[in-house]
C-alpha atoms as a PDB file:
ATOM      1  CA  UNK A   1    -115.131  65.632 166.562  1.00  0.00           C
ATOM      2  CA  UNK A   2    -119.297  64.885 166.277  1.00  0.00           C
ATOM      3  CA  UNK A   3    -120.585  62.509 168.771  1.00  0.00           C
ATOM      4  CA  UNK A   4    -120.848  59.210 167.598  1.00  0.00           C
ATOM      5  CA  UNK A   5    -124.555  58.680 167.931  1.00  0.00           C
ATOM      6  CA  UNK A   6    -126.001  55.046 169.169  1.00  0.00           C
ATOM      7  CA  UNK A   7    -126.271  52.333 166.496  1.00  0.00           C
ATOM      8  CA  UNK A   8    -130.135  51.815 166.485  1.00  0.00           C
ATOM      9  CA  UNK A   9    -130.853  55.656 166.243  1.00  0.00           C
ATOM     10  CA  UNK A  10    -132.437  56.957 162.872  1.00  0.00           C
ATOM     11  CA  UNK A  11    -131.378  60.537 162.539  1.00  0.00           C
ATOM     12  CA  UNK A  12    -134.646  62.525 161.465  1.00  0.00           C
ATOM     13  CA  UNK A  13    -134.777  66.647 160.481  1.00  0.00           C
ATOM     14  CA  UNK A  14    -137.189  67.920 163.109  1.00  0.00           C
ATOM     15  CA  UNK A  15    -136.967  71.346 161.841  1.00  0.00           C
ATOM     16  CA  UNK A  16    -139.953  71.842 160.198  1.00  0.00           C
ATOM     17  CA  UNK A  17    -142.595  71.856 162.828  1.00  0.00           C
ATOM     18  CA  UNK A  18    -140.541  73.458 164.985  1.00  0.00           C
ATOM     19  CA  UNK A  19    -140.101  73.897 169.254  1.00  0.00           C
ATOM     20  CA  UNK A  20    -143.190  71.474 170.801  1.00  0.00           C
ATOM     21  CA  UNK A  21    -143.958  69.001 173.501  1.00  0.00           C
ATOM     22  CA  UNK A  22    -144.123  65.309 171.739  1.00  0.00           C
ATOM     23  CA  UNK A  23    -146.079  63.735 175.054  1.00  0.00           C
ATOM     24  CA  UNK A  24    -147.225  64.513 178.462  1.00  0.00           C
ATOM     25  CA  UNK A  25    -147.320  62.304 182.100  1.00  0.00           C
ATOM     26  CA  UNK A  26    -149.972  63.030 184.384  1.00  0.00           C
ATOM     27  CA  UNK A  27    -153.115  64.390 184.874  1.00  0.00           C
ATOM     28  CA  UNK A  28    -154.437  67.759 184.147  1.00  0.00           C
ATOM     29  CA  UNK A  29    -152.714  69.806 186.452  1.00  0.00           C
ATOM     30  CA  UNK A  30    -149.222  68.435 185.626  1.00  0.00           C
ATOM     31  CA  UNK A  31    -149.939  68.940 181.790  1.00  0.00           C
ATOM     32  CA  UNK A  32    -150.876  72.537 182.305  1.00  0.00           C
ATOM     33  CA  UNK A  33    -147.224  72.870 184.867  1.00  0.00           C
ATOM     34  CA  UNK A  34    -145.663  71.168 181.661  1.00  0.00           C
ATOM     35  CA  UNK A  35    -147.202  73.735 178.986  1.00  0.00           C
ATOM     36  CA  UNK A  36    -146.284  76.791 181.622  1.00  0.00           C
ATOM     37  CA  UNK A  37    -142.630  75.614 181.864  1.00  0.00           C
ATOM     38  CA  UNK A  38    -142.020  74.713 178.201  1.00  0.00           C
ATOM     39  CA  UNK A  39    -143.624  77.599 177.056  1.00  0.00           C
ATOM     40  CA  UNK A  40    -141.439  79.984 179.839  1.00  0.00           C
ATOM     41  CA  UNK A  41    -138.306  78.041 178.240  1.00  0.00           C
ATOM     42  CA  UNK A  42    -139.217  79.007 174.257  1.00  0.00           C
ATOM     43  CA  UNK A  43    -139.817  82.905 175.788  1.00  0.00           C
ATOM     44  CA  UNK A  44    -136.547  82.992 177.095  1.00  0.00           C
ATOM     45  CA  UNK A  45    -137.947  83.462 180.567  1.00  0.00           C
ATOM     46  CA  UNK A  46    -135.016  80.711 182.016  1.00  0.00           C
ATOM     47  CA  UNK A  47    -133.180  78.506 180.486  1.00  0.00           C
ATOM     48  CA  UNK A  48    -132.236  74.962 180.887  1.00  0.00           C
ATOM     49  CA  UNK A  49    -128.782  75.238 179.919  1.00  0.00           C
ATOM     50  CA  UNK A  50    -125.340  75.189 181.152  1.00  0.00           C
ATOM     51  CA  UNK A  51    -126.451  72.894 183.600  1.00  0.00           C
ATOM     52  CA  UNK A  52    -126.784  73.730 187.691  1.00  0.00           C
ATOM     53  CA  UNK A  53    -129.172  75.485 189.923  1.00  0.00           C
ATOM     54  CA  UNK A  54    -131.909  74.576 187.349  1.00  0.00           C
ATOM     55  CA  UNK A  55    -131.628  70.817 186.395  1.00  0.00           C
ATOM     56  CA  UNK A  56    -129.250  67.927 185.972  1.00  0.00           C
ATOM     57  CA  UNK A  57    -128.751  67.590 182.665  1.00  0.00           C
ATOM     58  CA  UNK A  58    -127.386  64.128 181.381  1.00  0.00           C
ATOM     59  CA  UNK A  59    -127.511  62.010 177.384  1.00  0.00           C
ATOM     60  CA  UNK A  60    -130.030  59.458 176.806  1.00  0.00           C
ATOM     61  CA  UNK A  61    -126.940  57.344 174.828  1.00  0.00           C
ATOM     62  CA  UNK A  62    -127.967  54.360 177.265  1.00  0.00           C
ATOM     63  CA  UNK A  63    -131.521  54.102 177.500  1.00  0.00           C
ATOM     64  CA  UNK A  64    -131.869  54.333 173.600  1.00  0.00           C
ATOM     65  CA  UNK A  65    -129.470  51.021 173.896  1.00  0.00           C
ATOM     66  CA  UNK A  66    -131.277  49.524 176.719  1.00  0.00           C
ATOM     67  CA  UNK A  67    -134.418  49.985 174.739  1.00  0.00           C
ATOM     68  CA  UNK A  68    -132.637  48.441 171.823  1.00  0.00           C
ATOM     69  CA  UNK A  69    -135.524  49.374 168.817  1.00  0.00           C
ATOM     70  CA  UNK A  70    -134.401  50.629 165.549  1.00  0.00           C
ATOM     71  CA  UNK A  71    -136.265  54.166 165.827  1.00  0.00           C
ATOM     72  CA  UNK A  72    -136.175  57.209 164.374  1.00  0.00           C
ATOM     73  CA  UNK A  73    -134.581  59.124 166.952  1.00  0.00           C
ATOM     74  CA  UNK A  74    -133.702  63.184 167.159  1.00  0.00           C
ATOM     75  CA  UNK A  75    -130.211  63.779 167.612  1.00  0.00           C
ATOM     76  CA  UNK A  76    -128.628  64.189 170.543  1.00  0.00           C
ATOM     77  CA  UNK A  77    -131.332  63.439 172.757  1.00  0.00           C
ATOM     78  CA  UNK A  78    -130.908  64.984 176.371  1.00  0.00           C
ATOM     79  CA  UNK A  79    -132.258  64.807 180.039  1.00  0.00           C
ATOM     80  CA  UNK A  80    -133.252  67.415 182.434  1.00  0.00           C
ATOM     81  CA  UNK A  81    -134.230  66.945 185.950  1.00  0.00           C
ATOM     82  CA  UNK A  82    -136.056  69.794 187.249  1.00  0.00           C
ATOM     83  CA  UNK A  83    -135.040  70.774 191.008  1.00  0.00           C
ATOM     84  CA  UNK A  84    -137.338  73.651 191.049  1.00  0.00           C
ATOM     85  CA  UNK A  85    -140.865  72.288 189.729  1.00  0.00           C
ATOM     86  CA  UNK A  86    -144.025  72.394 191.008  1.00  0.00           C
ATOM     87  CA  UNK A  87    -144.724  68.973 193.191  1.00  0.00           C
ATOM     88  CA  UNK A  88    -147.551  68.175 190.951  1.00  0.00           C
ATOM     89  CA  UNK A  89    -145.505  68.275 187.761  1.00  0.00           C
ATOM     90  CA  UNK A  90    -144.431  65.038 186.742  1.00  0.00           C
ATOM     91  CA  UNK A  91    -142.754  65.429 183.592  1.00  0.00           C
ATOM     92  CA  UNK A  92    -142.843  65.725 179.476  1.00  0.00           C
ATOM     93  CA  UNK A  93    -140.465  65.214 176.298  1.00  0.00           C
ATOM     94  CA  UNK A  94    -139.956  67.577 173.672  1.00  0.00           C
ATOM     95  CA  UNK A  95    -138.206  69.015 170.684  1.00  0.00           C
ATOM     96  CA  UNK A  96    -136.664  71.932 171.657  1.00  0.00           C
ATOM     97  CA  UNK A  97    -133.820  73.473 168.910  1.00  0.00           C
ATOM     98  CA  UNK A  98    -134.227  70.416 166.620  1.00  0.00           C
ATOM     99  CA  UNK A  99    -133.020  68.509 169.600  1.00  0.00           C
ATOM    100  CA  UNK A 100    -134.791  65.730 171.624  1.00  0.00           C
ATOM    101  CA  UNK A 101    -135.292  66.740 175.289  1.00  0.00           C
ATOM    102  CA  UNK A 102    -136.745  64.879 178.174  1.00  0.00           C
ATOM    103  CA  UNK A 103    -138.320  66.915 181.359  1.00  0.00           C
ATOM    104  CA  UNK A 104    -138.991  65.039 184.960  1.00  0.00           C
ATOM    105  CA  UNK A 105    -139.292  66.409 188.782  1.00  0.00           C
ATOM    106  CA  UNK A 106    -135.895  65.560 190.240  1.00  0.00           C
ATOM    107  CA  UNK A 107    -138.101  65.405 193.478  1.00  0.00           C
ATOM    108  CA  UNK A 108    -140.174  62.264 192.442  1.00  0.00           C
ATOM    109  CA  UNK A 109    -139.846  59.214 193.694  1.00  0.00           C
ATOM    110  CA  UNK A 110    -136.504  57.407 192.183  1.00  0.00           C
ATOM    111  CA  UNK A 111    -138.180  55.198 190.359  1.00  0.00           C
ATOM    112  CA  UNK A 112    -140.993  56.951 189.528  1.00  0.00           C
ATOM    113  CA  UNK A 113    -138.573  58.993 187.692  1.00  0.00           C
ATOM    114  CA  UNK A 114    -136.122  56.266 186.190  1.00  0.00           C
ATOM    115  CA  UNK A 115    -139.325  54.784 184.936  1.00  0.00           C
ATOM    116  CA  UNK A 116    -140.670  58.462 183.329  1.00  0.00           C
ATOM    117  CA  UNK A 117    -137.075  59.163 181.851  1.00  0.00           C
ATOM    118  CA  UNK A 118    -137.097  55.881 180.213  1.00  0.00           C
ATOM    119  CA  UNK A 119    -140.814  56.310 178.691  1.00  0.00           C
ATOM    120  CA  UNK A 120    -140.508  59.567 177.572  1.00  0.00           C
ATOM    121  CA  UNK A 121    -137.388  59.300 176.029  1.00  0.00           C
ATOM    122  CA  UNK A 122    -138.886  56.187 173.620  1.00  0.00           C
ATOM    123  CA  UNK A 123    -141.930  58.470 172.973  1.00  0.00           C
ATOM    124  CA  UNK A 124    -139.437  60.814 170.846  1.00  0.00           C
ATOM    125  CA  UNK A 125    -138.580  57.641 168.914  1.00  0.00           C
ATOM    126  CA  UNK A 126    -142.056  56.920 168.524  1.00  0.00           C
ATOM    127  CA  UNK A 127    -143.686  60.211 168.154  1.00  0.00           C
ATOM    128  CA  UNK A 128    -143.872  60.220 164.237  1.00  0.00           C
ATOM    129  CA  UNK A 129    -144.825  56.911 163.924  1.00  0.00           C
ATOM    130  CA  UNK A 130    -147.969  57.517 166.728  1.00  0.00           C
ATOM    131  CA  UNK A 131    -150.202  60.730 165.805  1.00  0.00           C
ATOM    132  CA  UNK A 132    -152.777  59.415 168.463  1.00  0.00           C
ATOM    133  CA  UNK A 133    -151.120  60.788 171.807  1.00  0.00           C
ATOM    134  CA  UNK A 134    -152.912  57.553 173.623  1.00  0.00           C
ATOM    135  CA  UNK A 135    -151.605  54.933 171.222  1.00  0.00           C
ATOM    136  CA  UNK A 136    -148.115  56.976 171.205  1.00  0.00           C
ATOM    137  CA  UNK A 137    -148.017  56.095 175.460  1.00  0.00           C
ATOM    138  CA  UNK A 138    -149.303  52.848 175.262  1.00  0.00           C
ATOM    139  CA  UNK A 139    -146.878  51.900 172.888  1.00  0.00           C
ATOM    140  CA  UNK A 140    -144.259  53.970 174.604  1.00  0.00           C
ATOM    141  CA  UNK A 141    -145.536  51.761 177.442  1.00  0.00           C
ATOM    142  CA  UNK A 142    -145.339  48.325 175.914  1.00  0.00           C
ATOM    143  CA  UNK A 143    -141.539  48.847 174.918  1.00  0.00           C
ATOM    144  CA  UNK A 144    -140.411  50.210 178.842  1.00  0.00           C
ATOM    145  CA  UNK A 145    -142.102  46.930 180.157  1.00  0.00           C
ATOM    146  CA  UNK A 146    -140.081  44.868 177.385  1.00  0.00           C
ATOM    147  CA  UNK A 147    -136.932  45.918 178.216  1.00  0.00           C
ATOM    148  CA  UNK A 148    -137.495  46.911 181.935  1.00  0.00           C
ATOM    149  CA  UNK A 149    -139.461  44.127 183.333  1.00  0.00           C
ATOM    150  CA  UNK A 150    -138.790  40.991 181.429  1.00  0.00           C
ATOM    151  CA  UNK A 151    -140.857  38.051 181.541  1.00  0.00           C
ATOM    152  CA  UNK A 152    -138.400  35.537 183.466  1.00  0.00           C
ATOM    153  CA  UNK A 153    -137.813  38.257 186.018  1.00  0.00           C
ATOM    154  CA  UNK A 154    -140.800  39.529 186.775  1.00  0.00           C
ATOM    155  CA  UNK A 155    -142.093  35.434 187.825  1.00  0.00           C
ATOM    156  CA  UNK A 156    -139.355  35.246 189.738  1.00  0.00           C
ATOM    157  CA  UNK A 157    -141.399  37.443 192.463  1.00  0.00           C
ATOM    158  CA  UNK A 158    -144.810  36.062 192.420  1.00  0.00           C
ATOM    159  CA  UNK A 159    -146.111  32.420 193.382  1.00  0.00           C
ATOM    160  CA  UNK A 160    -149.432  31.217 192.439  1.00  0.00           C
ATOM    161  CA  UNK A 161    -150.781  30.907 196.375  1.00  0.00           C
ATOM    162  CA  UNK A 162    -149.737  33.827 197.588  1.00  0.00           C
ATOM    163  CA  UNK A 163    -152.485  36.937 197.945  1.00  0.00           C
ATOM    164  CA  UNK A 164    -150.772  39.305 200.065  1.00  0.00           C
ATOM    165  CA  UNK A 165    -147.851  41.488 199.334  1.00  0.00           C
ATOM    166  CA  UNK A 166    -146.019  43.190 202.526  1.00  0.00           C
ATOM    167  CA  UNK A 167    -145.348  46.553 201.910  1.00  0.00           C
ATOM    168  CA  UNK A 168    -141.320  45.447 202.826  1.00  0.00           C
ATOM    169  CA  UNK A 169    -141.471  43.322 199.874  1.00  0.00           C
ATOM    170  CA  UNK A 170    -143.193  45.607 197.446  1.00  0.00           C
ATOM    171  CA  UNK A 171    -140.219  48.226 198.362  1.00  0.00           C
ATOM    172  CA  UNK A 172    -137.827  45.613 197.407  1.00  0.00           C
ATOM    173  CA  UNK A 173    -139.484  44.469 193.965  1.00  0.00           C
ATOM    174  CA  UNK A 174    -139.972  48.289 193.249  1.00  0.00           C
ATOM    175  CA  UNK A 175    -136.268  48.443 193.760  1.00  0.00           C
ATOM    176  CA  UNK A 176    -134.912  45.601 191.922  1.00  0.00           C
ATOM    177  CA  UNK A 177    -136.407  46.714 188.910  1.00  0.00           C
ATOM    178  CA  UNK A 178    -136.137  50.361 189.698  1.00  0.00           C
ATOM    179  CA  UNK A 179    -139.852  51.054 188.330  1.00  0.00           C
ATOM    180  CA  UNK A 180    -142.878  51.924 190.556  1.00  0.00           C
ATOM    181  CA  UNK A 181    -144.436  48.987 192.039  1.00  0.00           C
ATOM    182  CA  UNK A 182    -147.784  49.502 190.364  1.00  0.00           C
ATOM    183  CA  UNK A 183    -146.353  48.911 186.876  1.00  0.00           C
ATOM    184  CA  UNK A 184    -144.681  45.651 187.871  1.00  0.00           C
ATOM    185  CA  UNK A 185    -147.877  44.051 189.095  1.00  0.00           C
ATOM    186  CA  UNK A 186    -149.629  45.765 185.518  1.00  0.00           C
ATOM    187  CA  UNK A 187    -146.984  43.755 183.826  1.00  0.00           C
ATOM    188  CA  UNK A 188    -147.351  40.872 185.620  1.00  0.00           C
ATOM    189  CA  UNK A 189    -151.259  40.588 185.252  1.00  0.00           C
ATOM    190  CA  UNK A 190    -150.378  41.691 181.514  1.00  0.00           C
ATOM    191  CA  UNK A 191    -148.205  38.337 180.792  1.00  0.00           C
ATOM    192  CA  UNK A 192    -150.494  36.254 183.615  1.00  0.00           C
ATOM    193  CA  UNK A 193    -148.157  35.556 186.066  1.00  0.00           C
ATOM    194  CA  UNK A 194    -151.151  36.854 188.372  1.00  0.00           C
ATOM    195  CA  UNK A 195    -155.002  36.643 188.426  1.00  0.00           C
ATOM    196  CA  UNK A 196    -157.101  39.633 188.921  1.00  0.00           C
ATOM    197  CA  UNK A 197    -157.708  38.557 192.304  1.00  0.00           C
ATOM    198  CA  UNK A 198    -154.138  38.837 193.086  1.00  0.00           C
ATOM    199  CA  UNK A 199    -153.492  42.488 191.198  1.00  0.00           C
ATOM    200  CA  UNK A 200    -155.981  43.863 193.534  1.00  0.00           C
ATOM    201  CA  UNK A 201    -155.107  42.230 196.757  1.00  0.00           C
ATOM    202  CA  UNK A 202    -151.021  43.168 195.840  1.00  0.00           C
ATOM    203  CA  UNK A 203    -152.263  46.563 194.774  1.00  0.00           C
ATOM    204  CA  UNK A 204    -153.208  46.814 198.795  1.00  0.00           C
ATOM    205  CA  UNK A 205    -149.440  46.863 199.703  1.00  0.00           C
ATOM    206  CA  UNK A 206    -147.350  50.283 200.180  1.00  0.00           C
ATOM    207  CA  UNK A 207    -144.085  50.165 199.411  1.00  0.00           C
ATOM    208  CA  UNK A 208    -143.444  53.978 200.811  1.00  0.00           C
ATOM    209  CA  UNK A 209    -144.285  52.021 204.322  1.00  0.00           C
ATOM    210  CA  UNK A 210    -140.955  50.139 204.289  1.00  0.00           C
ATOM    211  CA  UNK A 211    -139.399  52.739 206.504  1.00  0.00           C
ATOM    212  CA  UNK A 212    -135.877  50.926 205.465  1.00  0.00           C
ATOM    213  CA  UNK A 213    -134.539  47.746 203.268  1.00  0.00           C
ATOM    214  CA  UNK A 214    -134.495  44.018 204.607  1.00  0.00           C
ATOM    215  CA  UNK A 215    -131.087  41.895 204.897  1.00  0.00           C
ATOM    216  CA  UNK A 216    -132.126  38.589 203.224  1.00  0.00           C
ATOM    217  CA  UNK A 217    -129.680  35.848 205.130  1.00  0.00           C
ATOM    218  CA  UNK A 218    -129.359  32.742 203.081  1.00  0.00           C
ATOM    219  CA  UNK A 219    -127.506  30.272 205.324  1.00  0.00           C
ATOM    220  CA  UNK A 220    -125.103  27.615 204.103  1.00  0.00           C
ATOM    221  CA  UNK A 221    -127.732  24.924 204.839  1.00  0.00           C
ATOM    222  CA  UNK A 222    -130.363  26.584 203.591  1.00  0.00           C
ATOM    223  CA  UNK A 223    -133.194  25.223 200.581  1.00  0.00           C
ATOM    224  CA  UNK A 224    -134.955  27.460 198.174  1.00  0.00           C
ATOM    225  CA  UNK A 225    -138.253  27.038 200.788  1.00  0.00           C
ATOM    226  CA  UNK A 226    -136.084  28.789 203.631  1.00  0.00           C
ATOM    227  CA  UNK A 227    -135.950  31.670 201.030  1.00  0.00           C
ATOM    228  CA  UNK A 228    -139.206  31.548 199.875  1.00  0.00           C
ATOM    229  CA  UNK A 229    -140.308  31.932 203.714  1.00  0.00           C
ATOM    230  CA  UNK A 230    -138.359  34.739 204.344  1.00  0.00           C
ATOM    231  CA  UNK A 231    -139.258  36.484 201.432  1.00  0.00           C
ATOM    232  CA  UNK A 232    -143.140  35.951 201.541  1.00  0.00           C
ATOM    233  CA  UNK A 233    -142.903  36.507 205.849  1.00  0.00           C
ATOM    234  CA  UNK A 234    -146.127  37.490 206.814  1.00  0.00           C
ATOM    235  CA  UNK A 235    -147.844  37.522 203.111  1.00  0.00           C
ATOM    236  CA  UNK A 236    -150.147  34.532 204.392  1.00  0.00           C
ATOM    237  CA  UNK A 237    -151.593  36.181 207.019  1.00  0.00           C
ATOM    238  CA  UNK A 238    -155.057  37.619 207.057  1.00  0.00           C
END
């Protein structure tokens, strides 16, 4: 029985240009990793399927939901996370055998990678309607923060006198919205919940220096302020 596909994807032949990466993360280095492994994958030199010692494989039915644009979509649309790549090789999405495929380092950061899975799988919805490869990720871009970081959300961490993020709290934003903490504070500056001032004095924080998560207690007696302190502990201080 065919696999019912998701109700906002556009079904699309991709078999005329054939086996080719639709858009690259990183910098140099981790585009040329990208080209080496693609290109070792077309040769027959491994192969990313049945799933196991070389990747996770899993369907991309959910984020094309989450995303929720009508877009014109391969079929069957699949994920691979790498367990063998290079450190510096972040990730890419492709058409491989007139299917969609998405590659990322299963080492990366967790949401580093949840974020990269979710742009590069809209980039194969947008690929055809983007020949520019900048406008294709900064429109790629626009739609993760849309559905990822939302604007009633993303306020709910930031107050208007605060200009200091501890690097415990920038873990737990990070976390919440399971995207690196650099792109929430872009899409906060983005919809002006913060000034510039504030993007660069947040930027300062590390999240990677939270060696563990806080317990937030919220007692029975307690008012919004008790929260607010607890949460923004320390973020005053010089």
């Amino acid at each position: 029985m065919p696999k019912k596909q998701p109700k906002n994807q556009l079904l699309l032949d991709f078999s005329v240009r054939g086996n080719r990466i639709v858009l690259h993360l990183g910098q140099v280095e981790s585009q040329r990793l990208g080209d080496q492994l693609f290109e070792g994958l077309i040769n027959g030199d491994w192969m990313i399927e049945p799933a196991g010692e070389v990747a996770d494989i899993s369907y991309a039915q959910d984020i094309v939901h989450q995303i929720g644009h009508k877009l014109p979509y391969p079929e069957g649309i699949k994920i691979a996370q790498l367990h063998k790549a290079d450190p510096g090789f972040k990730g890419f999405s492709a058409i491989y055998r007139q299917k969609g495929w998405v590659f990322v380092n299963a080492k990366s950061d967790i949401n580093e990678r949840n974020y990269h899975i979710h742009l590069l799988t809209v980039s194969l919805g947008l690929h055809t309607l983007y020949t520019n490869t900048a406008s294709l990720a900064a429109r790629s871009e626009q739609l993760i923060f849309e559905a990822l970081l939302p604007y009633k959300e993303v306020e709910s961490f930031f107050r208007t006198d605060i200009f200091k993020i501890p690097d415990a709290l920038a873990s737990d934003i990070a976390g919440f919205f399971k995207v690196p903490y650099p792109m929430v504070l872009k899409r906060a500056l983005a919809l002006k919940i913060i000034t510039d001032e504030q993007y660069r004095n947040f930027m300062t924080a590390n999240p990677a220096a939270a060696s563990k998560p806080r317990e937030l207690f919220i007692f029975k007696d307690g008012s919004i302020d008790d929260l607010e302190a607890q949460l923004f502990s320390g973020s005053l201080e010089d």
